[in-house]
N, C-alpha and C. Protein backbone atom coordinates (compact mmCIF):
# COMPACT_ATOMS: atom_id res chain seq x y z
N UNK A 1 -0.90 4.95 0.28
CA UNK A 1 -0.27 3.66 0.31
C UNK A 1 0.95 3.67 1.24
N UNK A 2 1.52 4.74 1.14
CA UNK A 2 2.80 4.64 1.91
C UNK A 2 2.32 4.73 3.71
N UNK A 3 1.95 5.46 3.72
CA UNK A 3 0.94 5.52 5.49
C UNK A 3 1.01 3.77 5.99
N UNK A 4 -0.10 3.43 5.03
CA UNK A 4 -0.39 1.94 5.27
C UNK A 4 0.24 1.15 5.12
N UNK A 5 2.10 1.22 4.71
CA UNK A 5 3.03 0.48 4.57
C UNK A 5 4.19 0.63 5.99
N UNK A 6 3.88 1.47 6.11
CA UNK A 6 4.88 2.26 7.67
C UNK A 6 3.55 2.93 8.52
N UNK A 7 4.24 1.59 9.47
CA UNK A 7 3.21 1.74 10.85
C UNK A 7 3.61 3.07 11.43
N UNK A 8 4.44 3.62 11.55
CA UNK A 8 5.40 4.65 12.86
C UNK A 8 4.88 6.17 11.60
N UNK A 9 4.11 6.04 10.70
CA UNK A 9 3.95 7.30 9.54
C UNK A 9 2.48 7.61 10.37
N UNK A 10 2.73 8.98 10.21
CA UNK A 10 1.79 9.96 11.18
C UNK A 10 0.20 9.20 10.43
N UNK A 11 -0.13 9.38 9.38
CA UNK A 11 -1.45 8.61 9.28
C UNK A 11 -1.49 7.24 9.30
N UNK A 12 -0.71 6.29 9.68
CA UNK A 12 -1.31 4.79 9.62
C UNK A 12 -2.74 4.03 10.01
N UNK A 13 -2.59 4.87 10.94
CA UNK A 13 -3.98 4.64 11.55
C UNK A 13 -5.69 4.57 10.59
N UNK A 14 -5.19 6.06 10.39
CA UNK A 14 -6.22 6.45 9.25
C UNK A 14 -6.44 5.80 8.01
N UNK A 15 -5.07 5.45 7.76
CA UNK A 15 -4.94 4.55 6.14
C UNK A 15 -5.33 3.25 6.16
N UNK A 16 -5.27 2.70 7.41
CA UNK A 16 -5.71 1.38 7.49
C UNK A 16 -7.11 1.74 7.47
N UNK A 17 -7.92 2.69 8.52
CA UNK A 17 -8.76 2.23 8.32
C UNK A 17 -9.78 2.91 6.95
N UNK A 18 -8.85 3.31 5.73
CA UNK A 18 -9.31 3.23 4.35
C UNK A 18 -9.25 2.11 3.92
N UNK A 19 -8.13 1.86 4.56
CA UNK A 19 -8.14 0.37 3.67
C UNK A 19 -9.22 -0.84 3.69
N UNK A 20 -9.32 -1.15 4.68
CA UNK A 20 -10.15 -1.45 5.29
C UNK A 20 -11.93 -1.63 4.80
N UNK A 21 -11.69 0.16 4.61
CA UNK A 21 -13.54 0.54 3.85
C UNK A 21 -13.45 -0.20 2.54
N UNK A 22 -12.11 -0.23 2.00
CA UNK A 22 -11.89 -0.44 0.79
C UNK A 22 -12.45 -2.12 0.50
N UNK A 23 -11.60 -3.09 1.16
CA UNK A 23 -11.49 -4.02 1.27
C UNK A 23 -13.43 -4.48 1.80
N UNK A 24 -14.17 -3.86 2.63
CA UNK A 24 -14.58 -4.61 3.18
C UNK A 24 -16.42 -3.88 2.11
N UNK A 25 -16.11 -2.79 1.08
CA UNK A 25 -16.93 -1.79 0.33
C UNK A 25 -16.72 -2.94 -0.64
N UNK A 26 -15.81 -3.85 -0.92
CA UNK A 26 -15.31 -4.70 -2.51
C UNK A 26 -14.99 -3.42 -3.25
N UNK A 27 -14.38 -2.46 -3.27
CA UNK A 27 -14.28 -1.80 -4.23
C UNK A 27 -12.93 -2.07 -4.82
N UNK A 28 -12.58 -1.23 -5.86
CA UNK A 28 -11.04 -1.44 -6.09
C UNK A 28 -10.41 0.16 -6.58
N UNK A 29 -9.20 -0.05 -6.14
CA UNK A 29 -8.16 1.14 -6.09
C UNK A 29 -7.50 1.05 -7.65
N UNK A 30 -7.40 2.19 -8.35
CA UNK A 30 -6.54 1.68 -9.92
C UNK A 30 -5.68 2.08 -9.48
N UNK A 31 -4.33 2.08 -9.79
CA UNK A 31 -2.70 2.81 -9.45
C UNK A 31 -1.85 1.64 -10.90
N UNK A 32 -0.56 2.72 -10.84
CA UNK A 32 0.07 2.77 -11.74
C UNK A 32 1.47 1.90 -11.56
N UNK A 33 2.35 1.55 -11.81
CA UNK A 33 3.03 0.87 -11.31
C UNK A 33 4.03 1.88 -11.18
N UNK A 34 4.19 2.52 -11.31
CA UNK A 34 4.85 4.18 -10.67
C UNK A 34 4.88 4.13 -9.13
N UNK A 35 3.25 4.09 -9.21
CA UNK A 35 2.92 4.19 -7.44
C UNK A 35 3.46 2.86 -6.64
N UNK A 36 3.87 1.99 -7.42
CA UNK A 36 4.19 0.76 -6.91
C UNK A 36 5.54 1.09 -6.51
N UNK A 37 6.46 1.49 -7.49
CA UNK A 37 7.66 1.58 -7.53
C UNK A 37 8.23 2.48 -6.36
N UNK A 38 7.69 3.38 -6.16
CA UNK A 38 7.58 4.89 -5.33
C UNK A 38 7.15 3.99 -3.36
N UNK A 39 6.20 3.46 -3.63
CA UNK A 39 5.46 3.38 -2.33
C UNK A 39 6.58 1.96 -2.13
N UNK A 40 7.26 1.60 -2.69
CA UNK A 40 7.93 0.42 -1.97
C UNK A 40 9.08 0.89 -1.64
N UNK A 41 9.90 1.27 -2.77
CA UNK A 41 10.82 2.29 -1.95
C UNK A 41 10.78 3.03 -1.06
N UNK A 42 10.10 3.67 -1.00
CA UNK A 42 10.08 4.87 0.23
C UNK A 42 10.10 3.91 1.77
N UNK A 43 8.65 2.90 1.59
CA UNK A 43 8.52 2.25 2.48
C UNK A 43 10.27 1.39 2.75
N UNK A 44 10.96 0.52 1.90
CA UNK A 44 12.16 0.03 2.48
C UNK A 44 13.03 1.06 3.02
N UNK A 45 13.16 2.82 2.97
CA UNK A 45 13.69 3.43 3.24
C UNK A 45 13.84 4.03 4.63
N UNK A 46 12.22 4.20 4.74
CA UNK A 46 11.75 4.64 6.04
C UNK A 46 11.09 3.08 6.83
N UNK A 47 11.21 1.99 6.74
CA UNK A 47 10.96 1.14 7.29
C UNK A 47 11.63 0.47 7.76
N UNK A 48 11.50 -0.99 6.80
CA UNK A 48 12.66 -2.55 6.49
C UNK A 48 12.27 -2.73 5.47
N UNK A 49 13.14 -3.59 4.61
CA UNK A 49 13.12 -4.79 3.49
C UNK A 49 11.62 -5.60 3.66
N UNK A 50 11.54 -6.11 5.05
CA UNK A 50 10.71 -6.47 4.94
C UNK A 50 9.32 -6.55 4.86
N UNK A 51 9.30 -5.05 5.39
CA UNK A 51 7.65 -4.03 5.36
C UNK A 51 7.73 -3.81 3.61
N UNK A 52 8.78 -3.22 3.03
CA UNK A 52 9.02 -3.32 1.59
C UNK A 52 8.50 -4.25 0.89
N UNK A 53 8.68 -5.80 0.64
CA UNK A 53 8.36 -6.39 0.56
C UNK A 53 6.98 -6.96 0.92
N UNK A 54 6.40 -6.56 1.92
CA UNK A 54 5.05 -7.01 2.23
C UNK A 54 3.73 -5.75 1.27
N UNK A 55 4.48 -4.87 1.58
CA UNK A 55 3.74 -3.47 0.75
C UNK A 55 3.31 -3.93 -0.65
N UNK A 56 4.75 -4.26 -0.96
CA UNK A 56 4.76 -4.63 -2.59
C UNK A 56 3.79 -5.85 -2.68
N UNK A 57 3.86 -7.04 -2.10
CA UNK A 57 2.72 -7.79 -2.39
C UNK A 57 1.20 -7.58 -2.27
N UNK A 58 1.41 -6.94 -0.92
CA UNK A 58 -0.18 -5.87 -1.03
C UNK A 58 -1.05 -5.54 -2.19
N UNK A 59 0.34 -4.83 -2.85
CA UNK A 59 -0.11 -4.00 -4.07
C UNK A 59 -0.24 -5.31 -5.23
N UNK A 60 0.62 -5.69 -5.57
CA UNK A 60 0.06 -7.13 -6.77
C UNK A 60 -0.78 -7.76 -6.34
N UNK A 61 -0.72 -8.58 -5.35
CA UNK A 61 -1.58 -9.35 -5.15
C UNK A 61 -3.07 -9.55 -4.70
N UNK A 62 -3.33 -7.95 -4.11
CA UNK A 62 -4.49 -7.87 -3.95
C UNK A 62 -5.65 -7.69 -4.80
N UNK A 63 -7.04 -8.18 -4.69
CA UNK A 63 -7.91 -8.07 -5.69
C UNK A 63 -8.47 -6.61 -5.58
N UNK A 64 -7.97 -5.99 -4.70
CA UNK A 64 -9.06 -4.48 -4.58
C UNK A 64 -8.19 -3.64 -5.29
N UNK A 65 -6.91 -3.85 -5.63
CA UNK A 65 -5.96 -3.35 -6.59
C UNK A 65 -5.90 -3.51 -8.20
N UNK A 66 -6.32 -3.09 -8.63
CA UNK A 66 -6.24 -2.23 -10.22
C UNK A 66 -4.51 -2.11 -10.91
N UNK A 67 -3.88 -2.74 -11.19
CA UNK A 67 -2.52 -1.86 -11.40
C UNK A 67 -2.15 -1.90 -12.89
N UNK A 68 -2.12 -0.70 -13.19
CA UNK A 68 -2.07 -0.58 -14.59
C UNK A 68 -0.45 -0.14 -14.83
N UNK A 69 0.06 -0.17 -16.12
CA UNK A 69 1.70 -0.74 -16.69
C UNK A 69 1.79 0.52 -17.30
């Protein structure tokens, strides 16, 4: 998740195009809201606010996302 949140992260490339299989397989990803918490931070750290923010909606809002509490 974090790859695919920060373009300039040595696998982006690759993660997109999981994502991608993911999205385009209908499958869905389960994650924890741990991983939520973790992959947005990191991403506002090593990014912007605003890649932060887009990550994080990624993760809620998408249907191939699973996120369990």
């Amino acid at each position: 998740m974090i790859a695919l949140g920060v373009k300039n992260e040595q696998r982006h490339r690759v993660a997109t195009r999981h994502w991608n299989q993911v999205l385009d397989a209908e499958r869905r990803l389960i994650t924890t809201t741990f991983v939520l918490d973790e992959t947005v931070t990191y991403v506002n750290r090593r990014g912007s606010h605003s890649s932060a923010v887009e990550m994080g909606l990624l993760i809620l809002k998408s249907p191939a996302i699973e996120l369990i509490h």
